[in-house]
ModelCIF file with pLDDT and N, C-alpha, C, O atoms, coordinates in Angstrom:
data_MODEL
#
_entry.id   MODEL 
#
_entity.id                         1 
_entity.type                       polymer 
_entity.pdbx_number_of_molecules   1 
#
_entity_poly.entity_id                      1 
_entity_poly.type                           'polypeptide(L)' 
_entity_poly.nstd_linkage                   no 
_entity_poly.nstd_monomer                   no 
_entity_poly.pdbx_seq_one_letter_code       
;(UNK)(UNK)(UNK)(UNK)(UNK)(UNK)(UNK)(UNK)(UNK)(UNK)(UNK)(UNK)(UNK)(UNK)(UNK)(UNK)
(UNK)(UNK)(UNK)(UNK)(UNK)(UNK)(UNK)(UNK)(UNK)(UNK)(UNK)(UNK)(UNK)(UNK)(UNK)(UNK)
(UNK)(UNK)(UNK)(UNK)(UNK)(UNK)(UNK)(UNK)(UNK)(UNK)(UNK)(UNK)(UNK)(UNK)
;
_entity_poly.pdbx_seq_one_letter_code_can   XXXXXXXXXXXXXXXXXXXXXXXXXXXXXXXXXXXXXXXXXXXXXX 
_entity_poly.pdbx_strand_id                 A 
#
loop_
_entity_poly_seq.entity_id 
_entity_poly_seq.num 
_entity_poly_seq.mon_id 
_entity_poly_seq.hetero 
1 1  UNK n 
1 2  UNK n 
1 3  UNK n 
1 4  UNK n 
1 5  UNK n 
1 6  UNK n 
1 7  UNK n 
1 8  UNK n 
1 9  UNK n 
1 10 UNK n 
1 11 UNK n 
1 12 UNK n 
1 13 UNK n 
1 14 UNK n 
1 15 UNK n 
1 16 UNK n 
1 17 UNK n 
1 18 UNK n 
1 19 UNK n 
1 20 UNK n 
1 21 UNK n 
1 22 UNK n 
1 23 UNK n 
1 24 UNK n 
1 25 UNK n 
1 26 UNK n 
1 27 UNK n 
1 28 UNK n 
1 29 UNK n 
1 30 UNK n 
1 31 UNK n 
1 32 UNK n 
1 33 UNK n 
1 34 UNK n 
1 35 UNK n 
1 36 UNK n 
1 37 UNK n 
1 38 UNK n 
1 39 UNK n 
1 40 UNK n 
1 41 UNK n 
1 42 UNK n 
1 43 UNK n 
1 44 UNK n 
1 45 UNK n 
1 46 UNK n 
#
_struct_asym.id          A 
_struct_asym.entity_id   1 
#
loop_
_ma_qa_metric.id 
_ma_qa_metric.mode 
_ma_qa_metric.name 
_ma_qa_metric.software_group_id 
_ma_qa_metric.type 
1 global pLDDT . pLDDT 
2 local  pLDDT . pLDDT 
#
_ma_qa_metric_global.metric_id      1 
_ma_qa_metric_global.metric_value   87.59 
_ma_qa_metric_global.model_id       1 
_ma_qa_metric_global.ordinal_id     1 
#
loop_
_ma_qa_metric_local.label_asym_id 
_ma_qa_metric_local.label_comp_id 
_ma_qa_metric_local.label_seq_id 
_ma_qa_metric_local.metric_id 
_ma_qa_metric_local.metric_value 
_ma_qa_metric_local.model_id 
_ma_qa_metric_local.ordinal_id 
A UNK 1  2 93.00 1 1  
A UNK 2  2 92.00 1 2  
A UNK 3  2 94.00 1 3  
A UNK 4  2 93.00 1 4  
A UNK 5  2 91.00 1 5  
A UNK 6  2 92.00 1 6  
A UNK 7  2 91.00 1 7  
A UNK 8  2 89.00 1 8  
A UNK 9  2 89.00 1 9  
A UNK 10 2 89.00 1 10 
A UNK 11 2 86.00 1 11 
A UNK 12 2 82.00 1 12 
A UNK 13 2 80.00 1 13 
A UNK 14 2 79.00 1 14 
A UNK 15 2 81.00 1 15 
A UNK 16 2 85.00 1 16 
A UNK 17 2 86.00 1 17 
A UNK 18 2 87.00 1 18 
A UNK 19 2 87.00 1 19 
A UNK 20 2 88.00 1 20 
A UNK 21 2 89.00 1 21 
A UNK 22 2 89.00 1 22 
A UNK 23 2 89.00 1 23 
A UNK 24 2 90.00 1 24 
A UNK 25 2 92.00 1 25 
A UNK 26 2 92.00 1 26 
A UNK 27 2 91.00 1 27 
A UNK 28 2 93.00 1 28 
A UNK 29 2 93.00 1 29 
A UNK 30 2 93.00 1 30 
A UNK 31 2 92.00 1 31 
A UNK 32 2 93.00 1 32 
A UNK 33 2 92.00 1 33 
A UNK 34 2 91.00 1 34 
A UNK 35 2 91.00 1 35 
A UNK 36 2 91.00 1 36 
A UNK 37 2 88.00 1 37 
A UNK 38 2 86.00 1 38 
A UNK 39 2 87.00 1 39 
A UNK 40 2 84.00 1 40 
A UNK 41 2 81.00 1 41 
A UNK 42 2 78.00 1 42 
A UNK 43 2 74.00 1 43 
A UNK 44 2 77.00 1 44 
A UNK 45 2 80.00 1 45 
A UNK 46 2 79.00 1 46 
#
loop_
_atom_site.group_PDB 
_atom_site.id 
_atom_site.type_symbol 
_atom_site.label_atom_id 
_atom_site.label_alt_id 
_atom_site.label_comp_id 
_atom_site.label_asym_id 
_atom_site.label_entity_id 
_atom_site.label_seq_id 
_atom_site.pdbx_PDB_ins_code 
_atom_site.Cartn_x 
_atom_site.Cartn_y 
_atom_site.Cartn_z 
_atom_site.occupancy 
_atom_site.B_iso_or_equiv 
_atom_site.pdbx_formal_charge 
_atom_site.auth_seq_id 
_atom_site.auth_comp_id 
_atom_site.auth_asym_id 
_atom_site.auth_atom_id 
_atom_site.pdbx_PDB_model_num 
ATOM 1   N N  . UNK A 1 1  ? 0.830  -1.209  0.000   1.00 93.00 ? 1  UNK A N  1 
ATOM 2   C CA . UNK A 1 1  ? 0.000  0.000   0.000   1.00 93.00 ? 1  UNK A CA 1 
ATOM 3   C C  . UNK A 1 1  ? 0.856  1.248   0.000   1.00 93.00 ? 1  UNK A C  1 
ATOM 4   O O  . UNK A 1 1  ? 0.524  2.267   -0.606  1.00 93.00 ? 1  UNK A O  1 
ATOM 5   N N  . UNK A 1 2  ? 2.124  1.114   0.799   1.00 92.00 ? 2  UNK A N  1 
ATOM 6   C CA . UNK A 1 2  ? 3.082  2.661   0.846   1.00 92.00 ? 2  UNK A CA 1 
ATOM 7   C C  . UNK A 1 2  ? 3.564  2.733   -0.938  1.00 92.00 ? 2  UNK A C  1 
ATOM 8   O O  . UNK A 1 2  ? 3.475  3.703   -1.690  1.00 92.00 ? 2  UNK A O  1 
ATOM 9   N N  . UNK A 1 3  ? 4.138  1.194   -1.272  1.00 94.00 ? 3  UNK A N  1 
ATOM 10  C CA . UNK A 1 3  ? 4.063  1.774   -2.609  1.00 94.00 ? 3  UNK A CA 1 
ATOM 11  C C  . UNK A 1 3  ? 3.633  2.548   -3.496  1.00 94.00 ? 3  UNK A C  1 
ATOM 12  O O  . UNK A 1 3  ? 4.119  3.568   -3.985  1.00 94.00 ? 3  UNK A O  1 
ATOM 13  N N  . UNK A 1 4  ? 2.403  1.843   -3.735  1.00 93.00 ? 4  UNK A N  1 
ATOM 14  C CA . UNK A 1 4  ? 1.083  2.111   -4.538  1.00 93.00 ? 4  UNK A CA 1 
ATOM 15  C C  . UNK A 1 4  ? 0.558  3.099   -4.806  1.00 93.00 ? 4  UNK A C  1 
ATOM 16  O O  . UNK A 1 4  ? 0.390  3.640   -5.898  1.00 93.00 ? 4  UNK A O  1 
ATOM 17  N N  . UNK A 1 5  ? 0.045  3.609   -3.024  1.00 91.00 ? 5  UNK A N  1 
ATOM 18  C CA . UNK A 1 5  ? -0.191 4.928   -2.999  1.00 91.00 ? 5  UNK A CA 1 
ATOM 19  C C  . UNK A 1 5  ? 1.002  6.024   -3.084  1.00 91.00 ? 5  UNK A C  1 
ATOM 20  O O  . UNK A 1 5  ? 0.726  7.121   -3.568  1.00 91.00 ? 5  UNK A O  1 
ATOM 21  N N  . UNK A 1 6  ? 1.949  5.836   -2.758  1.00 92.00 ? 6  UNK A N  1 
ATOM 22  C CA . UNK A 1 6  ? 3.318  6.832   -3.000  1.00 92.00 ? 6  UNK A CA 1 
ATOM 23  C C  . UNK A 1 6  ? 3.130  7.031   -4.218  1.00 92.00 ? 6  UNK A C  1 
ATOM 24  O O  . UNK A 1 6  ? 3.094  8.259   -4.295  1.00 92.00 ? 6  UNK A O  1 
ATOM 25  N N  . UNK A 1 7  ? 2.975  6.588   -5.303  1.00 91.00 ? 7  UNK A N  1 
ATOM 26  C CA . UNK A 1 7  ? 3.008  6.057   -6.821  1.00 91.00 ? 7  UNK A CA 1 
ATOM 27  C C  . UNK A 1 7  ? 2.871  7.069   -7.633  1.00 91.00 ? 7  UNK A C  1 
ATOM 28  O O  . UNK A 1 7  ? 3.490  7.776   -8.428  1.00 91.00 ? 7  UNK A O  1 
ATOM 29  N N  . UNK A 1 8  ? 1.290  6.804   -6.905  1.00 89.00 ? 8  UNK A N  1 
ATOM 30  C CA . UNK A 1 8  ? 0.273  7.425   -7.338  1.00 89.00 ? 8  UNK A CA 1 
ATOM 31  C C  . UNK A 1 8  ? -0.142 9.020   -7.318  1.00 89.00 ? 8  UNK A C  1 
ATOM 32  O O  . UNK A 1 8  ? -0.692 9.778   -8.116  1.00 89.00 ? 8  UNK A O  1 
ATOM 33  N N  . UNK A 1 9  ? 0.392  9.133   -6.031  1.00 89.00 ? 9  UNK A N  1 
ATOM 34  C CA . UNK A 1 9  ? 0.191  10.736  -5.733  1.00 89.00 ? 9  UNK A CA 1 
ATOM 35  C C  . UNK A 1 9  ? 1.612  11.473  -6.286  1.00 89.00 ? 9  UNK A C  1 
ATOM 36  O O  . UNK A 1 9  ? 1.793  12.661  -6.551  1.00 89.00 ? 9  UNK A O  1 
ATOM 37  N N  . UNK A 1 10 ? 2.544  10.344  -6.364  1.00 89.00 ? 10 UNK A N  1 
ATOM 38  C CA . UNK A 1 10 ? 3.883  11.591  -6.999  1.00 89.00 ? 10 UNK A CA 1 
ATOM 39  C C  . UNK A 1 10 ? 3.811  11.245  -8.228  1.00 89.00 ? 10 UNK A C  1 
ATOM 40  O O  . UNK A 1 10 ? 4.431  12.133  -8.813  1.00 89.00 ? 10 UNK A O  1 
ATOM 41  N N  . UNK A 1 11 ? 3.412  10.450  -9.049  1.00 86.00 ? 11 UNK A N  1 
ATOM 42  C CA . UNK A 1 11 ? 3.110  10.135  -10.946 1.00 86.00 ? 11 UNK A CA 1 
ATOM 43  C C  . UNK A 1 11 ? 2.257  9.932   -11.357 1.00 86.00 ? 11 UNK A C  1 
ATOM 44  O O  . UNK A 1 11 ? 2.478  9.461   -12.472 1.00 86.00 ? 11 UNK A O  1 
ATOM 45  N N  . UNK A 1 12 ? 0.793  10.011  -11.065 1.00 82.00 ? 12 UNK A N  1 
ATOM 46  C CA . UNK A 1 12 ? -0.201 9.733   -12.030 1.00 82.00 ? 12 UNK A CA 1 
ATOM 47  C C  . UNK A 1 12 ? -1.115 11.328  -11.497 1.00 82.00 ? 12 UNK A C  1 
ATOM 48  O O  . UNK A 1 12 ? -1.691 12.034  -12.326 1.00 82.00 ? 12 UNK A O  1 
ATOM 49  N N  . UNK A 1 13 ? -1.079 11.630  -10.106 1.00 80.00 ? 13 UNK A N  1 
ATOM 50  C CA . UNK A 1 13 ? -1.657 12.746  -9.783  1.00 80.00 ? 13 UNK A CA 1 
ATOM 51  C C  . UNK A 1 13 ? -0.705 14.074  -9.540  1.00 80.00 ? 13 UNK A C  1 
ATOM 52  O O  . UNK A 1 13 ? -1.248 15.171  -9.412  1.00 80.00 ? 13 UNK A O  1 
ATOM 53  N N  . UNK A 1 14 ? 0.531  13.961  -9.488  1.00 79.00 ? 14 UNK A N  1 
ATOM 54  C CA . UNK A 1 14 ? 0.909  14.869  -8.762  1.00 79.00 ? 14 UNK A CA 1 
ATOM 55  C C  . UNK A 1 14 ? 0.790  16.149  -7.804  1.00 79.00 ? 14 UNK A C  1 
ATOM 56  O O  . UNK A 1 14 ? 1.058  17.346  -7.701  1.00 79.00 ? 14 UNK A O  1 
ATOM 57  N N  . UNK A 1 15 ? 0.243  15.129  -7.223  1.00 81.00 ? 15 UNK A N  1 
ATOM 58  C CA . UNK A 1 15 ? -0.370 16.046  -5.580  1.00 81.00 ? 15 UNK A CA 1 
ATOM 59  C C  . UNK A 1 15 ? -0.042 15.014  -4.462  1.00 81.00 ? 15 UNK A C  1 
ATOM 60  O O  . UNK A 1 15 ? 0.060  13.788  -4.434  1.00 81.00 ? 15 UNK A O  1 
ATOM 61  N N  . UNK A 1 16 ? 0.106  16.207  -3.382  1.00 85.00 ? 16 UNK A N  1 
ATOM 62  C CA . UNK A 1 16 ? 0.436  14.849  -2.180  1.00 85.00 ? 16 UNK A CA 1 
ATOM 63  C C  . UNK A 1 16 ? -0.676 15.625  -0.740  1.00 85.00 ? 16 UNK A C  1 
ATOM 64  O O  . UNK A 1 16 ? -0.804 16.765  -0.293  1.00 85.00 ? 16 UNK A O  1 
ATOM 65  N N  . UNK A 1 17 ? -1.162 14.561  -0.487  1.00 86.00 ? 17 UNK A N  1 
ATOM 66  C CA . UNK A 1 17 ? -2.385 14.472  0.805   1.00 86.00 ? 17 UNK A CA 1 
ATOM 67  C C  . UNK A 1 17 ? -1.276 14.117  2.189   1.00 86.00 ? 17 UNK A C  1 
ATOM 68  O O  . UNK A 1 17 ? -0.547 13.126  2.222   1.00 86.00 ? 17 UNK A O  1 
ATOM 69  N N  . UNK A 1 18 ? -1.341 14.941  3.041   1.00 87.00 ? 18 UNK A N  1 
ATOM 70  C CA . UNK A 1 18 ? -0.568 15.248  4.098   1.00 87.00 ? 18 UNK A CA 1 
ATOM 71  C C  . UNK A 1 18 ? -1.156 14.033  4.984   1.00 87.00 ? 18 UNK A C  1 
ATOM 72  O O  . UNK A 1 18 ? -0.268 13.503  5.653   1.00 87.00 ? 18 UNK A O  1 
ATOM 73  N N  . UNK A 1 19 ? -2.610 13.383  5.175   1.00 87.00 ? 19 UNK A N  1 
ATOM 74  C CA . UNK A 1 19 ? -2.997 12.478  5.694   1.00 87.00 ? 19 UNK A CA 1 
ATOM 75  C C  . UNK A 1 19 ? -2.470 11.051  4.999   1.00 87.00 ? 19 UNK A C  1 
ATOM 76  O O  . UNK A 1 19 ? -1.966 10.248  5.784   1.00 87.00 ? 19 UNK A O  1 
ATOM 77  N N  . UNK A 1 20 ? -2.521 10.796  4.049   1.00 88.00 ? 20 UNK A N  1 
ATOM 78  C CA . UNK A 1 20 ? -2.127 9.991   3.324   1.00 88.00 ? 20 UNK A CA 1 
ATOM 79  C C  . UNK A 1 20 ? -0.495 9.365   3.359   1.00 88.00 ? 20 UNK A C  1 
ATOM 80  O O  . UNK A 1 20 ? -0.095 8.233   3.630   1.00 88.00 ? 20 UNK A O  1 
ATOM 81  N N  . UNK A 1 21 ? 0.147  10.438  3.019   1.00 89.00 ? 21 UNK A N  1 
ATOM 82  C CA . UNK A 1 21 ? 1.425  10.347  3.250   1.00 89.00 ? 21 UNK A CA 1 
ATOM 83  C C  . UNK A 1 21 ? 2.167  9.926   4.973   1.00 89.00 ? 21 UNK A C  1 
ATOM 84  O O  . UNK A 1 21 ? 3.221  9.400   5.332   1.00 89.00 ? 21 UNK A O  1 
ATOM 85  N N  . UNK A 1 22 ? 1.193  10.381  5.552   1.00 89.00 ? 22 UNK A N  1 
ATOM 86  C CA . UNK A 1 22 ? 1.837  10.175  6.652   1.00 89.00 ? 22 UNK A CA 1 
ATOM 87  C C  . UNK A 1 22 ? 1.209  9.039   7.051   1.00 89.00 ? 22 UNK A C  1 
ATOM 88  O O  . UNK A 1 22 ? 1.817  8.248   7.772   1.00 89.00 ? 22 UNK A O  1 
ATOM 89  N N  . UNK A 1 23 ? -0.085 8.789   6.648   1.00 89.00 ? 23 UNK A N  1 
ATOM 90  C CA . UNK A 1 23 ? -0.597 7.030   6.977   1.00 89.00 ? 23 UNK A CA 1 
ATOM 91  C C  . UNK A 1 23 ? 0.330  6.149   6.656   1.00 89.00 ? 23 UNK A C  1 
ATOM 92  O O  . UNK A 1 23 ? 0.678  5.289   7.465   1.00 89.00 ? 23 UNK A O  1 
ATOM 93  N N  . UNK A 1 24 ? 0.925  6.257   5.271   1.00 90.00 ? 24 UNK A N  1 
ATOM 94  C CA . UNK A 1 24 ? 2.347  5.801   4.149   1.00 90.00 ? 24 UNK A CA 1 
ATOM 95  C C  . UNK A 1 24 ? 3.657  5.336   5.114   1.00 90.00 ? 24 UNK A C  1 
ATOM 96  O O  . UNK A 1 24 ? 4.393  4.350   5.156   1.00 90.00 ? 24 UNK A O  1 
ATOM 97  N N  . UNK A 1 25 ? 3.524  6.646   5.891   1.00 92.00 ? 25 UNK A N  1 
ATOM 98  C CA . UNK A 1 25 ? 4.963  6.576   6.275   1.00 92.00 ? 25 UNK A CA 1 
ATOM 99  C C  . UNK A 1 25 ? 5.073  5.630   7.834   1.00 92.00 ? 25 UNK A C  1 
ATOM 100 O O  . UNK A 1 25 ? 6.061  4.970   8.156   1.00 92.00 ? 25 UNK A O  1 
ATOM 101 N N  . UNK A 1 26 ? 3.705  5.783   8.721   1.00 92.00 ? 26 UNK A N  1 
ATOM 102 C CA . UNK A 1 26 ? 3.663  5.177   9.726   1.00 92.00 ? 26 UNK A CA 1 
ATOM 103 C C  . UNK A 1 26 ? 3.527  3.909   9.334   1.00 92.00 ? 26 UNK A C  1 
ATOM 104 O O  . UNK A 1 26 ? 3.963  3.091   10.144  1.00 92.00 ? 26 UNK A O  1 
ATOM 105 N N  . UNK A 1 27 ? 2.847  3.281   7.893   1.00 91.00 ? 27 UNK A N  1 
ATOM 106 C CA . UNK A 1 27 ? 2.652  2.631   7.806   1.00 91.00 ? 27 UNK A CA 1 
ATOM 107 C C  . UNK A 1 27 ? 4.045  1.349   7.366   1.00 91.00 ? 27 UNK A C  1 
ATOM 108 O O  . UNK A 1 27 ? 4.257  0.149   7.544   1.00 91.00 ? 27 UNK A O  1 
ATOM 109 N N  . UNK A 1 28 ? 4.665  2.436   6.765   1.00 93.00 ? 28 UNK A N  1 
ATOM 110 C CA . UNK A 1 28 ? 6.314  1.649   6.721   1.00 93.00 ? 28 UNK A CA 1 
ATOM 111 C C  . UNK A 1 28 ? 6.772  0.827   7.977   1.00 93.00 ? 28 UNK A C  1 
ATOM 112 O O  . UNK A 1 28 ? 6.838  -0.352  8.325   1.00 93.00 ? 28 UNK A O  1 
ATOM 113 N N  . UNK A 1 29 ? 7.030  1.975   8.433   1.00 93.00 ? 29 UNK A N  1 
ATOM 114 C CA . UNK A 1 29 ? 7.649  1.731   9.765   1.00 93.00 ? 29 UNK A CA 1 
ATOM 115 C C  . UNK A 1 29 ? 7.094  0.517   10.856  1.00 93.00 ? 29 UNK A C  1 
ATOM 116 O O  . UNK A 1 29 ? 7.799  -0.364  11.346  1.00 93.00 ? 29 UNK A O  1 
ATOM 117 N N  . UNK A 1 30 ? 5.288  0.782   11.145  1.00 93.00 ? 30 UNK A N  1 
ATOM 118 C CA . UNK A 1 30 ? 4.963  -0.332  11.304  1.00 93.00 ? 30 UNK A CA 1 
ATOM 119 C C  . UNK A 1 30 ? 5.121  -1.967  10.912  1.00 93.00 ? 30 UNK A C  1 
ATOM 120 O O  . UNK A 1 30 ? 5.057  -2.913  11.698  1.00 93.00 ? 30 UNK A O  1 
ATOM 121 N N  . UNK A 1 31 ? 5.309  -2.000  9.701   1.00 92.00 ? 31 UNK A N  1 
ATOM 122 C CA . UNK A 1 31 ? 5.547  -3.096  9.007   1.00 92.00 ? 31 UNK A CA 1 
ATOM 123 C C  . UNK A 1 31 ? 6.430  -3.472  9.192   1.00 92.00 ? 31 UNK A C  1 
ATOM 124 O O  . UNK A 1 31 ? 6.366  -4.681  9.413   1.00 92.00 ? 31 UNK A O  1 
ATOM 125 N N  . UNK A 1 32 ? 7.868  -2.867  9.261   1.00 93.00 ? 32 UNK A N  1 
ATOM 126 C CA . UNK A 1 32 ? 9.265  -3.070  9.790   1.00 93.00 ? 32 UNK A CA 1 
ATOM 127 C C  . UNK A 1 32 ? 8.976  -3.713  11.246  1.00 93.00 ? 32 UNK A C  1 
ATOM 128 O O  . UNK A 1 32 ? 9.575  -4.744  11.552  1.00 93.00 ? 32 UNK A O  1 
ATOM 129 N N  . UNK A 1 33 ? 8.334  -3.293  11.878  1.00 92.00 ? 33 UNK A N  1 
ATOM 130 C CA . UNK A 1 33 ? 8.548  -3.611  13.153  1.00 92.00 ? 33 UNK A CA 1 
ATOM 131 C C  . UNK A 1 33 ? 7.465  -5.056  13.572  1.00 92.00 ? 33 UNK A C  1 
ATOM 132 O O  . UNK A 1 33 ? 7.633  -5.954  14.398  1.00 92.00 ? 33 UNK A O  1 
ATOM 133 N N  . UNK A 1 34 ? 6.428  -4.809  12.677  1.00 91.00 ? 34 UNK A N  1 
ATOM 134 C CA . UNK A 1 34 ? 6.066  -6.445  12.572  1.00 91.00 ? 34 UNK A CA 1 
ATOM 135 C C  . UNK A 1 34 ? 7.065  -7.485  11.646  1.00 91.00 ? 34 UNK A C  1 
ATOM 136 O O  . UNK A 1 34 ? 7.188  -8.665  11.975  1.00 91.00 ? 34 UNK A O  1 
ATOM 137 N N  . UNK A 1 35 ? 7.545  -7.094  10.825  1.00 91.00 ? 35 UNK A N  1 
ATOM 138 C CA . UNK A 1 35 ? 8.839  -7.888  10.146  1.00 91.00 ? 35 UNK A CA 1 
ATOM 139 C C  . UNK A 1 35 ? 9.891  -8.809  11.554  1.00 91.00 ? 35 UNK A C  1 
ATOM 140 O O  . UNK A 1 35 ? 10.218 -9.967  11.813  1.00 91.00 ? 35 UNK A O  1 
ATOM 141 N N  . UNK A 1 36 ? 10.088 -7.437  12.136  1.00 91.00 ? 36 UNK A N  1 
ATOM 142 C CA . UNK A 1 36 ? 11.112 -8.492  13.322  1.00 91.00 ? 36 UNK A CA 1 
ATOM 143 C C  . UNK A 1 36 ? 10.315 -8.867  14.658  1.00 91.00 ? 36 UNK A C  1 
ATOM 144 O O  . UNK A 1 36 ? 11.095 -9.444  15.415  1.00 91.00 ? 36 UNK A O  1 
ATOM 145 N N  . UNK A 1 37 ? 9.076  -8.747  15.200  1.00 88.00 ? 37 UNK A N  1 
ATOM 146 C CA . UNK A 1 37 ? 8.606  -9.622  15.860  1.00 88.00 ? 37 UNK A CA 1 
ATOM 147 C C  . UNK A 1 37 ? 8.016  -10.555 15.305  1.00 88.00 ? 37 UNK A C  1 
ATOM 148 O O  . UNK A 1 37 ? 7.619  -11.436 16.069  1.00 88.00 ? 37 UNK A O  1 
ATOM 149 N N  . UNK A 1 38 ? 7.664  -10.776 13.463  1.00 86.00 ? 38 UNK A N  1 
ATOM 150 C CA . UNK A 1 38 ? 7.073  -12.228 13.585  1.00 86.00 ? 38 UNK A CA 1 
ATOM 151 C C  . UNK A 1 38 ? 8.353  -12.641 13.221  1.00 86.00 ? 38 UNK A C  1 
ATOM 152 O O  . UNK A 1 38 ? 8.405  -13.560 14.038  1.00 86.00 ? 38 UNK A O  1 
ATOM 153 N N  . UNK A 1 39 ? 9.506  -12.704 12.608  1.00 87.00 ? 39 UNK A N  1 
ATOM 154 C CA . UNK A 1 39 ? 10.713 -13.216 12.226  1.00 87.00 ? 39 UNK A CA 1 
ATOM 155 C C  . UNK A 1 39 ? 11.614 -13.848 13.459  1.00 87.00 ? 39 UNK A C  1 
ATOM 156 O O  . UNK A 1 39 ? 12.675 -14.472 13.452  1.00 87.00 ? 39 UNK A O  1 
ATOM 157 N N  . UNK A 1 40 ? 10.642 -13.375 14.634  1.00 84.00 ? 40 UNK A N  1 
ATOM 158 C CA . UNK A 1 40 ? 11.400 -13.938 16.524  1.00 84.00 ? 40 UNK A CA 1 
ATOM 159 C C  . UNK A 1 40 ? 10.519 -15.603 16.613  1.00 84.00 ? 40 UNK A C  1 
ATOM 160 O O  . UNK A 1 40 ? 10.648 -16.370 17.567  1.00 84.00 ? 40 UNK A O  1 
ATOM 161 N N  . UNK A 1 41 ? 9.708  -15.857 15.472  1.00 81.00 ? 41 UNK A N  1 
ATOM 162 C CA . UNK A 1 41 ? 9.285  -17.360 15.883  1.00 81.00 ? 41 UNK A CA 1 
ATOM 163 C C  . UNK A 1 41 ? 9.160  -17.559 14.738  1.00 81.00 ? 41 UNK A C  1 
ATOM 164 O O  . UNK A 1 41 ? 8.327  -17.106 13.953  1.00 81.00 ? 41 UNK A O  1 
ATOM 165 N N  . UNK A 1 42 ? 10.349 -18.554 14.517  1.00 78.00 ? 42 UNK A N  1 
ATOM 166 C CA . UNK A 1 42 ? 10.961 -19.426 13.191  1.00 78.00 ? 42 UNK A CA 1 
ATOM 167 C C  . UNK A 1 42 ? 9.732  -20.080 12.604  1.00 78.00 ? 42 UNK A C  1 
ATOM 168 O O  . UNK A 1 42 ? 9.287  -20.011 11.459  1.00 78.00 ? 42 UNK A O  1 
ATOM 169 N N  . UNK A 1 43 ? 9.301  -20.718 13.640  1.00 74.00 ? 43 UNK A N  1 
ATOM 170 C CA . UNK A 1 43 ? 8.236  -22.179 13.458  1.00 74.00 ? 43 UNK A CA 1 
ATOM 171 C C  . UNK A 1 43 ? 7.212  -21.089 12.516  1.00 74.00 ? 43 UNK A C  1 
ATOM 172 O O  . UNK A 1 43 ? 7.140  -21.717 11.460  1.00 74.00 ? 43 UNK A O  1 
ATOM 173 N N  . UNK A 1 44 ? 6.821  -20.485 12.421  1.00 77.00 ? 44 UNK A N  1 
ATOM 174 C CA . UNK A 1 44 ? 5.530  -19.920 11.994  1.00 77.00 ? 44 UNK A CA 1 
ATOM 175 C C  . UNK A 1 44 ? 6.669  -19.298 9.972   1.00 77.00 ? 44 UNK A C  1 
ATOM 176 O O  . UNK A 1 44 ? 7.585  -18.495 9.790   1.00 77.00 ? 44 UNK A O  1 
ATOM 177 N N  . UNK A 1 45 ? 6.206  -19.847 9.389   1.00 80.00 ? 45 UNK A N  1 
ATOM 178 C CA . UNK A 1 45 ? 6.901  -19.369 8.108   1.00 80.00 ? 45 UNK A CA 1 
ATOM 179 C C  . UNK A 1 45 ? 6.364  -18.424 7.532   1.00 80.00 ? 45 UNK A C  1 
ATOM 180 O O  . UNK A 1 45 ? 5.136  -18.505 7.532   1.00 80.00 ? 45 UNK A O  1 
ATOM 181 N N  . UNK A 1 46 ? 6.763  -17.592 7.060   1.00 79.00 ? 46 UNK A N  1 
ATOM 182 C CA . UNK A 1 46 ? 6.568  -16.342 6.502   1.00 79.00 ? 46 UNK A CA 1 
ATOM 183 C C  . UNK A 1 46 ? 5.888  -16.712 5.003   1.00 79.00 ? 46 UNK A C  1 
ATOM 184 O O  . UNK A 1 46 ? 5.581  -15.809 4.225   1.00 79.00 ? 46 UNK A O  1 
#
């Protein structure tokens, strides 16, 4: 979704939504940080 929507608002619209972007960006970061707590239990495969 950070892709997608990044994409979108800097090449097909060029406009950027201050809500959006920052949903984008928390939304990175979140993901990172579920990356290394599910990556702490092997047994469960990605």
């Amino acid at each position: 979704a950070a892709a997608w929507f990044t994409y979108l608002q800097v090449v097909e619209l060029d406009a950027l939504c201050p809500y959006c972007m920052a949903s984008h960006l928390v939304g990175f970061g979140l993901a990172i940080c579920c990356i290394i707590l599910a990556a702490q239990d092997p047994a469960v495969k990605a």
